[in-house]
C-alpha atoms as a PDB file:
ATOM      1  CA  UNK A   1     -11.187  15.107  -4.083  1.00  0.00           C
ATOM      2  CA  UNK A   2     -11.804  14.329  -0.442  1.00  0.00           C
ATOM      3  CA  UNK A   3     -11.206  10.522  -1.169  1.00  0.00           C
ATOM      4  CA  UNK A   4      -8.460  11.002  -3.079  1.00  0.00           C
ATOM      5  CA  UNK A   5      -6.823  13.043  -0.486  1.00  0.00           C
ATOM      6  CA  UNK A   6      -7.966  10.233   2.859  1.00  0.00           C
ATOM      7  CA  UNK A   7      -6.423   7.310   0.047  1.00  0.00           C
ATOM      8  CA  UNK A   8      -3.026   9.382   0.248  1.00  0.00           C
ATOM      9  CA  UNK A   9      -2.785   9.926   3.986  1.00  0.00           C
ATOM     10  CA  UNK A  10      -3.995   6.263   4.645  1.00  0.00           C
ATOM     11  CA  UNK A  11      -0.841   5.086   2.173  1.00  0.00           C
ATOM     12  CA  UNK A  12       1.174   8.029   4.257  1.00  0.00           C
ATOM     13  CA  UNK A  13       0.634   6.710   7.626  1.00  0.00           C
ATOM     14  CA  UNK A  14       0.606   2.380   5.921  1.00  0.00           C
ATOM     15  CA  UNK A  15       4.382   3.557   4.874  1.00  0.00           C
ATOM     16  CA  UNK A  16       5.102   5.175   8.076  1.00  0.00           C
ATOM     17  CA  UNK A  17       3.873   2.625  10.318  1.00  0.00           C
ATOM     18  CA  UNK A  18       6.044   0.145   8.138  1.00  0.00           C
ATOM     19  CA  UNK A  19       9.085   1.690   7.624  1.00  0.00           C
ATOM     20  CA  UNK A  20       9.117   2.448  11.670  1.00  0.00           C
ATOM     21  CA  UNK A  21      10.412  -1.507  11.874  1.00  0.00           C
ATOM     22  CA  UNK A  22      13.992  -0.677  11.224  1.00  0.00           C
ATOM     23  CA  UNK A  23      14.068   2.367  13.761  1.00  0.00           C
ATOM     24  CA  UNK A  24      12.621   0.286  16.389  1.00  0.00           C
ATOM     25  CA  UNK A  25      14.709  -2.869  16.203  1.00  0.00           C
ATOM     26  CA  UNK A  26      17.513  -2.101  18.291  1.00  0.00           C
ATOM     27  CA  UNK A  27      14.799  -1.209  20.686  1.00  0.00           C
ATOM     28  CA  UNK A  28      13.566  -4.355  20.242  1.00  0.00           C
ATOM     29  CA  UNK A  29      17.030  -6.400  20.139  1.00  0.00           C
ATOM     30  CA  UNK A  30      17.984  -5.103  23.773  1.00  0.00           C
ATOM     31  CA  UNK A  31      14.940  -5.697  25.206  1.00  0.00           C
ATOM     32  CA  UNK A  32      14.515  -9.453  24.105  1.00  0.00           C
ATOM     33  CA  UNK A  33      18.327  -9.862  23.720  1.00  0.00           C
ATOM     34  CA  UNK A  34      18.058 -10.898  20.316  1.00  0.00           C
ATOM     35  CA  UNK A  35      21.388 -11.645  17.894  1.00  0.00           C
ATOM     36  CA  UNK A  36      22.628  -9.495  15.172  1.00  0.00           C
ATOM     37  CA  UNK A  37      21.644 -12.218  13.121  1.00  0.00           C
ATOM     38  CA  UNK A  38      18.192 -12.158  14.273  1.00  0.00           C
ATOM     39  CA  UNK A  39      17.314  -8.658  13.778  1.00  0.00           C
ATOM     40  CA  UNK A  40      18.231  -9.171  10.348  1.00  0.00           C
ATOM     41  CA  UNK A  41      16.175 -11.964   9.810  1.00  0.00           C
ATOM     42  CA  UNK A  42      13.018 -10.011  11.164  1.00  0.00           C
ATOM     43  CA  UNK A  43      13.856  -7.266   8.854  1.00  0.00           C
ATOM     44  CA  UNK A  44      14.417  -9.362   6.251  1.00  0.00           C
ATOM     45  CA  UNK A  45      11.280 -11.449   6.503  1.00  0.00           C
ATOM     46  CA  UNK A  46       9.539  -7.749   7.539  1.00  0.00           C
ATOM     47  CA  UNK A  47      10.869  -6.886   3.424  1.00  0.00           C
ATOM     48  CA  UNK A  48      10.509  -9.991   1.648  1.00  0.00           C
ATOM     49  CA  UNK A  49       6.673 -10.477   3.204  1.00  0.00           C
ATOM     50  CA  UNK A  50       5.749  -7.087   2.288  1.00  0.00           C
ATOM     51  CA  UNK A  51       7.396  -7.536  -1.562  1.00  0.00           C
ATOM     52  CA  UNK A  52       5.202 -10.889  -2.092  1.00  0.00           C
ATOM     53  CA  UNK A  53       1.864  -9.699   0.037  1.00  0.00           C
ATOM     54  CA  UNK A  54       1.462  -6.359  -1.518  1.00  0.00           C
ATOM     55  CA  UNK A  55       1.341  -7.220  -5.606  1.00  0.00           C
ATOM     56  CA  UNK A  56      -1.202 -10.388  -4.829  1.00  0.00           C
ATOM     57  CA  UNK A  57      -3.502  -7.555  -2.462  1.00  0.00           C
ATOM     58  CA  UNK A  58      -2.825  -5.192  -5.791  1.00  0.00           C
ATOM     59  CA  UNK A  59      -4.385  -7.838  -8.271  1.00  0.00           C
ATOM     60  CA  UNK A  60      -6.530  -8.873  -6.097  1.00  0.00           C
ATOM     61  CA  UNK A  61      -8.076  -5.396  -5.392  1.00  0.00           C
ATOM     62  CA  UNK A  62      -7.972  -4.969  -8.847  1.00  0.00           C
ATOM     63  CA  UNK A  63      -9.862  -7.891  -9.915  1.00  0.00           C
ATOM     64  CA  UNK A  64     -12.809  -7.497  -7.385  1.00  0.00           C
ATOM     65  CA  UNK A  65     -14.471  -4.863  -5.570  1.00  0.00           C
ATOM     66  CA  UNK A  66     -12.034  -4.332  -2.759  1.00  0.00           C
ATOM     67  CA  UNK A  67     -13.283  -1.046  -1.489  1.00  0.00           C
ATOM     68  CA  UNK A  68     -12.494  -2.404   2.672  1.00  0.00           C
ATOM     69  CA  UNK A  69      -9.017  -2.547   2.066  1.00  0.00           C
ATOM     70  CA  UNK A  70      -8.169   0.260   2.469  1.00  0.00           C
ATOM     71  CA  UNK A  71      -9.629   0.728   6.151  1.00  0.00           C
ATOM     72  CA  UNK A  72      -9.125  -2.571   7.161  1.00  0.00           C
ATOM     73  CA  UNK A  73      -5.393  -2.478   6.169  1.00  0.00           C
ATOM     74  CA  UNK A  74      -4.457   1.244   7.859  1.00  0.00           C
ATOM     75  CA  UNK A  75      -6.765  -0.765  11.116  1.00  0.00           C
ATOM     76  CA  UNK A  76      -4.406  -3.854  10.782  1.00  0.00           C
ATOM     77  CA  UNK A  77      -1.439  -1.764  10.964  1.00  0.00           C
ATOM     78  CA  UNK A  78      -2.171   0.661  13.349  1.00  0.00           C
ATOM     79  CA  UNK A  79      -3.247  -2.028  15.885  1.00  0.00           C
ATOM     80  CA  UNK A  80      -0.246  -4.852  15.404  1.00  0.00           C
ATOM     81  CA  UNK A  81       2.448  -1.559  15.473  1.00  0.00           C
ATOM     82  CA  UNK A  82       0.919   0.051  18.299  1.00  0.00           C
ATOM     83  CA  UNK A  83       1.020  -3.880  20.164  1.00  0.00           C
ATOM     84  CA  UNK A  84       4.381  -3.887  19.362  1.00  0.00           C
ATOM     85  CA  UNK A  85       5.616  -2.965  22.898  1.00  0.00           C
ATOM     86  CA  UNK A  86       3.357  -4.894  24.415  1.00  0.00           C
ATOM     87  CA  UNK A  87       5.012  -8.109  23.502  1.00  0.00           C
ATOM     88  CA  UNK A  88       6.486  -9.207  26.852  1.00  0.00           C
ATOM     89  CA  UNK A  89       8.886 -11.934  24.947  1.00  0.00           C
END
C-alpha cells in the first residue's frame, strides 16, 4: 500500500508541475515580451511533446524494468519547473 500511495502523489505533483505551464505564461510573456503567437507555440509544443513522450516512456516502462522512472521523472520536473524563473532571457 505505501507504494501504491508515493506512485499516486508522484503522478499528483508530475500533473501539477505540468499543468502549472499555462498559469505561468503570461508571467512569462511580459517578462520576455513574447507574442501572442509565441505563447501559443510554447504551449502547444509544451502539449504535443508531452502527447508523443509519454506513450513511448509507457511502452518502454512496460517492456523493461523501469523501476527509476518514476523518481527520476518527479526529479526532472521538479528541478526544470522550479528553474523556470531563473531563465534571465
Amino acid at each position: 500500500m505505501p507504494v501504491m500511495a508515493l506512485a499516486v502523489m508522484s503522478h499528483t505533483v508530475v500533473d501539477a508541475a505540468v499543468n502549472i505551464l499555462p498559469v505561468i505564461l503570461p508571467l512569462l510573456a511580459d517578462r520576455f515580451q513574447l507574442s501572442y503567437g509565441q505563447v501559443g507555440v510554447a504551449a502547444a509544443l509544451m502539449s504535443l511533446s508531452s502527447s508523443i513522450i509519454q506513450p513511448i516512456l509507457g511502452w518502454f516502462a512496460d517492456r523493461w524494468r523501469t523501476a527509476w522512472f518514476i523518481p527520476v521523472g518527479i526529479a526532472w520536473t521538479g528541478i526544470f519547473m522550479g528553474c523556470v524563473g531563473l531563465v534571465p532571457n
